[in-house]
Protein backbone atom coordinates (compact mmCIF):
# COMPACT_ATOMS: atom_id res chain seq x y z
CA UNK A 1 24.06 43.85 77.15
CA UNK A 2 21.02 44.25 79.18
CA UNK A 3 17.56 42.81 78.47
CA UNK A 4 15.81 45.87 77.88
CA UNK A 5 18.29 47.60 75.52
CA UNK A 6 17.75 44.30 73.22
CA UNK A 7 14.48 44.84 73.31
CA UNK A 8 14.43 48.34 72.06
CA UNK A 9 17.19 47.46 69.62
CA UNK A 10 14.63 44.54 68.22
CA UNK A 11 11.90 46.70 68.40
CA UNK A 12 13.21 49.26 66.20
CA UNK A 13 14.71 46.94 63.43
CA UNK A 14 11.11 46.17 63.20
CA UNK A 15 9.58 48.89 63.20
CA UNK A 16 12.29 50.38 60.42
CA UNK A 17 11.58 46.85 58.32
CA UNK A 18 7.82 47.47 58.49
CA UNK A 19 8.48 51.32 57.90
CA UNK A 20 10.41 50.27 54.55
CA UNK A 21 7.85 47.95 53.61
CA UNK A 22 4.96 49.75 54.20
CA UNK A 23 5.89 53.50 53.53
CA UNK A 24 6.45 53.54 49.96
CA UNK A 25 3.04 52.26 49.16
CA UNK A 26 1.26 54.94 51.33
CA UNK A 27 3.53 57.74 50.29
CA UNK A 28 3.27 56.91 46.57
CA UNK A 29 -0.29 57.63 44.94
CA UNK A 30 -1.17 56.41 42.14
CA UNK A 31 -2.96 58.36 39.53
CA UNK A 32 -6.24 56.56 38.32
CA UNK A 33 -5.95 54.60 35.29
CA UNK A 34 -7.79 56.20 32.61
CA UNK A 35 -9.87 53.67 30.49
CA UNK A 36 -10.80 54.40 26.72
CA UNK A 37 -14.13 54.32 26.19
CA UNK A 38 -14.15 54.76 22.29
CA UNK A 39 -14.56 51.66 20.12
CA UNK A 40 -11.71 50.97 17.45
CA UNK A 41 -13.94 49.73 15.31
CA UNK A 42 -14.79 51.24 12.62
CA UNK A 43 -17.82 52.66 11.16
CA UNK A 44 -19.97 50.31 8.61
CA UNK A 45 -19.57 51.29 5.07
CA UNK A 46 -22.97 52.26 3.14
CA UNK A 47 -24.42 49.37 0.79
CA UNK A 48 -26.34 49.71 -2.20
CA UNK A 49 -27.95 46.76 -2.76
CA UNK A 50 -28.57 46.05 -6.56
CA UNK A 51 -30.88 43.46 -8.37
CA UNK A 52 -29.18 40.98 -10.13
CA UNK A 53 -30.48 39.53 -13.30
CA UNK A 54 -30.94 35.31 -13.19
CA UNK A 55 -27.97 34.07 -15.68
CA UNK A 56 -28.49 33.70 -19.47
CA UNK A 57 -26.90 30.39 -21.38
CA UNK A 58 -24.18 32.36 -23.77
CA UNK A 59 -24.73 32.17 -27.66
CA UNK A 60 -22.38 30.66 -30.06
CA UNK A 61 -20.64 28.11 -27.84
CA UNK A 62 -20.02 24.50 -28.15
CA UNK A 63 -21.57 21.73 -26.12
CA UNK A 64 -18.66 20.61 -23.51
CA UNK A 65 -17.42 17.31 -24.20
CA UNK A 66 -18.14 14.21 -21.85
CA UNK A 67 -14.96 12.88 -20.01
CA UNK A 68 -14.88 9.63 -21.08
CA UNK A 69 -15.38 11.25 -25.15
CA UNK A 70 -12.49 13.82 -24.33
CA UNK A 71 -9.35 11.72 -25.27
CA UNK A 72 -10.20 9.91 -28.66
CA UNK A 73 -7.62 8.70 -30.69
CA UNK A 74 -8.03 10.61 -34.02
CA UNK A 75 -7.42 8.94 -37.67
CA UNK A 76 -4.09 10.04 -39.30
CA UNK A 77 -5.85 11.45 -42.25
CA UNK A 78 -7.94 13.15 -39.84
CA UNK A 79 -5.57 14.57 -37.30
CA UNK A 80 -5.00 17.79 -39.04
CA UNK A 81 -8.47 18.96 -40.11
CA UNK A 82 -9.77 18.45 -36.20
CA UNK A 83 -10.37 21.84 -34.55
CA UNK A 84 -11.18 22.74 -31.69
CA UNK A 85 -14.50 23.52 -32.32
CA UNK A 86 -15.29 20.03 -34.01
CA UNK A 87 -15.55 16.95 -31.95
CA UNK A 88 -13.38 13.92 -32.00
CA UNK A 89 -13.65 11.05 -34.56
CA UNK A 90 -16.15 8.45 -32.36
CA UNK A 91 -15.91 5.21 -34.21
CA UNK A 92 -12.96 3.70 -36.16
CA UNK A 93 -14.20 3.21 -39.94
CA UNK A 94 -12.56 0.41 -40.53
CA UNK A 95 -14.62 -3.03 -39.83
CA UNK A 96 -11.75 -5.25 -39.26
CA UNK A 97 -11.13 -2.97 -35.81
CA UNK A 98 -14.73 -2.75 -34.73
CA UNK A 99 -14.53 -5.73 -32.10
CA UNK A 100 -11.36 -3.92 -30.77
CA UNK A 101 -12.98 -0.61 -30.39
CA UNK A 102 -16.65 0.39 -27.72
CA UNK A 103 -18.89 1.90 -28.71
CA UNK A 104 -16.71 5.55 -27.79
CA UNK A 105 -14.37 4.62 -29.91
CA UNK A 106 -12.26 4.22 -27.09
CA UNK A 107 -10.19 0.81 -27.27
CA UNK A 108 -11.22 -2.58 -25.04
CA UNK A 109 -9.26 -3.68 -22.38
CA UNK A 110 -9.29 -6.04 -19.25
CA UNK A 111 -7.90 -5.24 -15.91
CA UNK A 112 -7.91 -8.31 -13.01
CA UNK A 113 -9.31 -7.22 -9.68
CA UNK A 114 -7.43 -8.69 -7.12
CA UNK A 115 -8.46 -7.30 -4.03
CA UNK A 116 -11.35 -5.07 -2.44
CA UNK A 117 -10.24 -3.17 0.74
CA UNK A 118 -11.96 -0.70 3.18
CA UNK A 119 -8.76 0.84 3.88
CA UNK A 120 -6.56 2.73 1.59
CA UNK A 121 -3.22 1.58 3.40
CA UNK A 122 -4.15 -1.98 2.80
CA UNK A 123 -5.05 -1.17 -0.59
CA UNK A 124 -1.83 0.66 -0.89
CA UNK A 125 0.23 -1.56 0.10
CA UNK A 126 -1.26 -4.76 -1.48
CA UNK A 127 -0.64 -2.49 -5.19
CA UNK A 128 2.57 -1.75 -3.84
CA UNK A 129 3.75 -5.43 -3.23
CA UNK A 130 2.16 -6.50 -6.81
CA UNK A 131 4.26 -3.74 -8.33
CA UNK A 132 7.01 -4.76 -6.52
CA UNK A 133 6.51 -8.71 -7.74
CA UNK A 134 6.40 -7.02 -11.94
CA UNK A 135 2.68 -6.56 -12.05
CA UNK A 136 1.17 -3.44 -13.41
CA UNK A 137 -1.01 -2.64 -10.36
CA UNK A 138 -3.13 0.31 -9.35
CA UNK A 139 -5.90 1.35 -7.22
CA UNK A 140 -9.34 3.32 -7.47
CA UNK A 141 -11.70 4.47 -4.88
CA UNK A 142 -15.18 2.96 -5.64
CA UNK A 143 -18.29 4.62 -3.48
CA UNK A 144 -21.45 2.34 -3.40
CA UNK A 145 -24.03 4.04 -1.10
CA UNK A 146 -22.69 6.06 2.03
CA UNK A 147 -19.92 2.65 2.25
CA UNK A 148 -15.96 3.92 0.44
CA UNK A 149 -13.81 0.72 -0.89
CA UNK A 150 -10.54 0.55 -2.44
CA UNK A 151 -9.96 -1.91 -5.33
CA UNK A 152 -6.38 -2.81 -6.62
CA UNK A 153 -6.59 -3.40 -10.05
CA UNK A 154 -3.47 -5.18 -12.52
CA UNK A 155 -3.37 -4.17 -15.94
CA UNK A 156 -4.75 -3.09 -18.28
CA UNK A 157 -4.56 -5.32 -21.50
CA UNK A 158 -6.13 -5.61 -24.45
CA UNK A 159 -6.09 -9.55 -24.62
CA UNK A 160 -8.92 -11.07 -22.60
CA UNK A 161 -7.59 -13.88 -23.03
CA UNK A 162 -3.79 -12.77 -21.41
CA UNK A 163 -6.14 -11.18 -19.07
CA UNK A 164 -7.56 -14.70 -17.87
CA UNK A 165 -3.66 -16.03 -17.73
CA UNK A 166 -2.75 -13.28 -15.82
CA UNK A 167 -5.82 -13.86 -13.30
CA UNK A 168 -4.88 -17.70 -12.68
CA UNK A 169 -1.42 -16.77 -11.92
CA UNK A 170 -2.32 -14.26 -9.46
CA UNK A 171 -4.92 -16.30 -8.08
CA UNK A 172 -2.00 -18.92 -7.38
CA UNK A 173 0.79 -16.39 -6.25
CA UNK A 174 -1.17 -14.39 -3.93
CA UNK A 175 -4.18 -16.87 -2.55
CA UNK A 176 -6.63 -14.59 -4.42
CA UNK A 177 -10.08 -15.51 -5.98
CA UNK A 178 -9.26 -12.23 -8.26
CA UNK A 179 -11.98 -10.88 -11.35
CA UNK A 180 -11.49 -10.23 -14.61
CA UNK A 181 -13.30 -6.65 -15.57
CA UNK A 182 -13.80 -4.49 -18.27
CA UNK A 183 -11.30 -1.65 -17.97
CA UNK A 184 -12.69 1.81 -17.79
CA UNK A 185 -10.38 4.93 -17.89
């Protein structure tokens, strides 16, 4: 084939490539997208905007009960004349119980502390092995200032002196200078 008849040949394959290319976009017109101008949201409702009166203390109720008052064991004798409007039985009347009983009512008992810990896993898991050794063992989150600690308690009992056996034996077992403490529920 001669040199100029390739030529032409290339020259219209690319000429036909381009016109495929090219063509449809200047043959098609688009029509111009119409944008919606109108908001979707909707109009504000109309307030009225009403005084309120300050709050009144109701009539005929009963003072609430303080947490630590709320669970009082109640005499047998007692037990069924206790409504719900009457408050629990505060102090045992027997005198042989009185050094067994606060001032609540509520009965004394002893926990040991064993251990303090800024972290609740620690504290979790230190309860978790004395539980796992027999012990009764438990923890509470104590706040002092803006500082959180974790205390794992054993117990409680109602013998102090159980309570002081207790402590020497964990002090042993677990390298521990525990506490002995009041217990409060």
């Amino acid at each position: 084939m001669d040199n100029g008849v390739k030529q032409r040949l290339i020259g219209a394959c690319v000429l036909v490539s381009v016109g495929i290319i090219f063509l449809p976009t200047l043959l098609h017109k688009e029509s111009p997208q119409i944008v919606d101008t109108q908001t979707q949201v909707p109009v504000a409702p109309a307030f009225e905007f009403k005084s309120v009166e300050s709050p009144t203390e109701p009539t005929n109720t009963a003072p609430l009960i303080e947490p630590d008052e709320m669970f009082q064991a109640v005499s047998d004798s007692k037990a069924d004349q206790v409504t719900s409007s009457e408050s629990p039985q505060k102090k045992p009347d027997s005198s042989t119980h009185a050094e067994s009983f606060d001032n609540r009512g509520l009965p004394k008992a002893w926990v040991v502390q064993v251990g303090s810990f800024s972290e609740i896993e620690r504290a979790k898991k230190f309860s978790g092995d004395l539980r796992n050794n027999g012990y009764k063992a438990f923890h509470r989150e104590h706040k002092n200032n803006s500082k959180t600690v974790y205390r794992v308690y054993v117990g409680p009992n109602i013998n102090r002196d159980a309570s002081e056996k207790l402590k020497s034996e964990l002090d042993l077992q677990f390298s521990v200078n525990s506490l002995v403490l009041r217990y409060t529920p």
